[in-house]
Every structure is written in structure tokens, then in C-alpha cells.
Protein backbone atom coordinates (compact mmCIF):
# COMPACT_ATOMS: atom_id res chain seq x y z
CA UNK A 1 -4.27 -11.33 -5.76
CA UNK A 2 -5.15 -12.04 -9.42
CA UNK A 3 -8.05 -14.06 -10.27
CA UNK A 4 -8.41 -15.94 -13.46
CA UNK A 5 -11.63 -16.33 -15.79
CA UNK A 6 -12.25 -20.11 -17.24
CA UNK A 7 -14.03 -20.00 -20.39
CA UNK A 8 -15.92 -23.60 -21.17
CA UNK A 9 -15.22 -24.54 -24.77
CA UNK A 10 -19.37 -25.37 -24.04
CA UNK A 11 -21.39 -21.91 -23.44
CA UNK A 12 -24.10 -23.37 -21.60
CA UNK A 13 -22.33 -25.43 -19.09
CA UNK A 14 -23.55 -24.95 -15.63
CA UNK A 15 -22.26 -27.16 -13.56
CA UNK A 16 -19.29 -28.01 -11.15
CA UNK A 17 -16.25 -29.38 -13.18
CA UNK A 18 -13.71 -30.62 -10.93
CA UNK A 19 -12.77 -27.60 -8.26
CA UNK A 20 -14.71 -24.81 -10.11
CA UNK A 21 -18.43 -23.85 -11.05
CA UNK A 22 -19.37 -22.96 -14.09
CA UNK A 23 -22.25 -20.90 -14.72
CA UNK A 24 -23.02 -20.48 -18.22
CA UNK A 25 -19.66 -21.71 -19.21
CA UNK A 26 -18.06 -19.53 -16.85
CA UNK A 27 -15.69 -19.80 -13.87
CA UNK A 28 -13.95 -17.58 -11.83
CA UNK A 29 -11.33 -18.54 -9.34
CA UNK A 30 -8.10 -17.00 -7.50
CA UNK A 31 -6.36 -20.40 -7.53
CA UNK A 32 -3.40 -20.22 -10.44
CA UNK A 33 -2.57 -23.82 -10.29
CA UNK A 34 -6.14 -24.79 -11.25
CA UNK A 35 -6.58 -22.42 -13.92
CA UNK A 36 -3.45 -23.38 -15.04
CA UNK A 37 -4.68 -27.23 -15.25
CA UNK A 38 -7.75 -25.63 -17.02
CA UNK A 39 -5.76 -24.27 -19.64
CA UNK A 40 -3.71 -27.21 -20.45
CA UNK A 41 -6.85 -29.21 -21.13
CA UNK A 42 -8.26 -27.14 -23.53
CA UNK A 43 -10.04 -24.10 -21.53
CA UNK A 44 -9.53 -20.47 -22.36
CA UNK A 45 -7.82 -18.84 -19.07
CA UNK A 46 -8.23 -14.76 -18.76
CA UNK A 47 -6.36 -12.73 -16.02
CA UNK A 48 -9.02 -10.43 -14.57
CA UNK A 49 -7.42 -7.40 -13.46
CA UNK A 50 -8.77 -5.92 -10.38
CA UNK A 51 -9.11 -2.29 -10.06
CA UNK A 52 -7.51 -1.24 -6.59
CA UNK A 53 -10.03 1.01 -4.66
CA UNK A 54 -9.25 4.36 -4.17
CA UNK A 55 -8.31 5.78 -0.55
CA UNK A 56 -10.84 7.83 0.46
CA UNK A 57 -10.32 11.33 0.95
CA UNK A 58 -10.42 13.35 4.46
CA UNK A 59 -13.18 15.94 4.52
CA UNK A 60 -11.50 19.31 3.86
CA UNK A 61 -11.54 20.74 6.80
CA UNK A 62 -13.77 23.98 7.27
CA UNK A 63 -12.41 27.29 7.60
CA UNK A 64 -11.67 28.78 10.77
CA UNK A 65 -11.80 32.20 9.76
CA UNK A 66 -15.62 32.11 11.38
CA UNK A 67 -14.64 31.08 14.51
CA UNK A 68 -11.84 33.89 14.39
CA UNK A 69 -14.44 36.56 13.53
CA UNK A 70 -16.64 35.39 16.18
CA UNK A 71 -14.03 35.84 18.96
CA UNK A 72 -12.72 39.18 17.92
CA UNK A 73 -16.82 40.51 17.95
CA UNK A 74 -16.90 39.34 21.40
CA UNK A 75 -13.33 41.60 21.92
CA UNK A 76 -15.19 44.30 20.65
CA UNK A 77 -17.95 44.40 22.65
């Protein structure tokens, strides 16, 4: 889901404006009807693009060859 940054034309604004907080003229929300109403009064709008997070990676899985060299010393013996 996208969310969208709302500039305040004023930088120091901290404060609530209608459904979203702005903390030093900043607001963030997910909600693309209100930061489309932001935009047509007079706000600057920015997509943030989130960065997907990786899938993590199995642990490799160890070589066997130890447990193979183990059993044939105990064929040897």
C-alpha cells in the first residue's frame, strides 16, 4: 500500500488539521482520498515509496561430507 507525504505550505505546523497530524509541517498517511483533498487545497502531496523487505535466506546447509568420513572410520575399525 502506498502512503503519501503532506507537506504544510507552514513549516512549523504541529498540529492536527482535519484527519492528519502534522508535525513540523509534516503528515504522513496511507489514505489516498485525503491526501488527495490535501492537494487540492493547496498542500504538496509526495508518494513515499516503500522498499519491500527482502526474504530472508535459509542457512546453507553444512556439509555432510563430515558425517560421511565419520561413518566410514568407524567401517574401518
Amino acid at each position: 500500500m502506498a502512503k503519501y507525504e503532506i507537506k504544510s505550505p507552514n513549516e512549523r505546523l504541529t498540529a492536527k488539521r482535519g484527519k492528519a497530524t502534522f508535525v513540523n509541517g509534516l503528515a504522513v498517511t496511507e489514505d489516498e482520498k485525503l491526501a488527495t483533498a490535501y492537494k487540492l487545497t493547496g498542500y504538496e502531496v509526495n508518494v513515499i515509496e516503500e522498499k519491500k523487505p527482502e526474504p530472508k535466506k535459509a542457512p546453507a546447509k553444512k556439509a555432510t561430507t563430515t558425517r560421511k568420513k565419520a561413518a566410514a572410520k568407524k567401517k574401518e575399525e
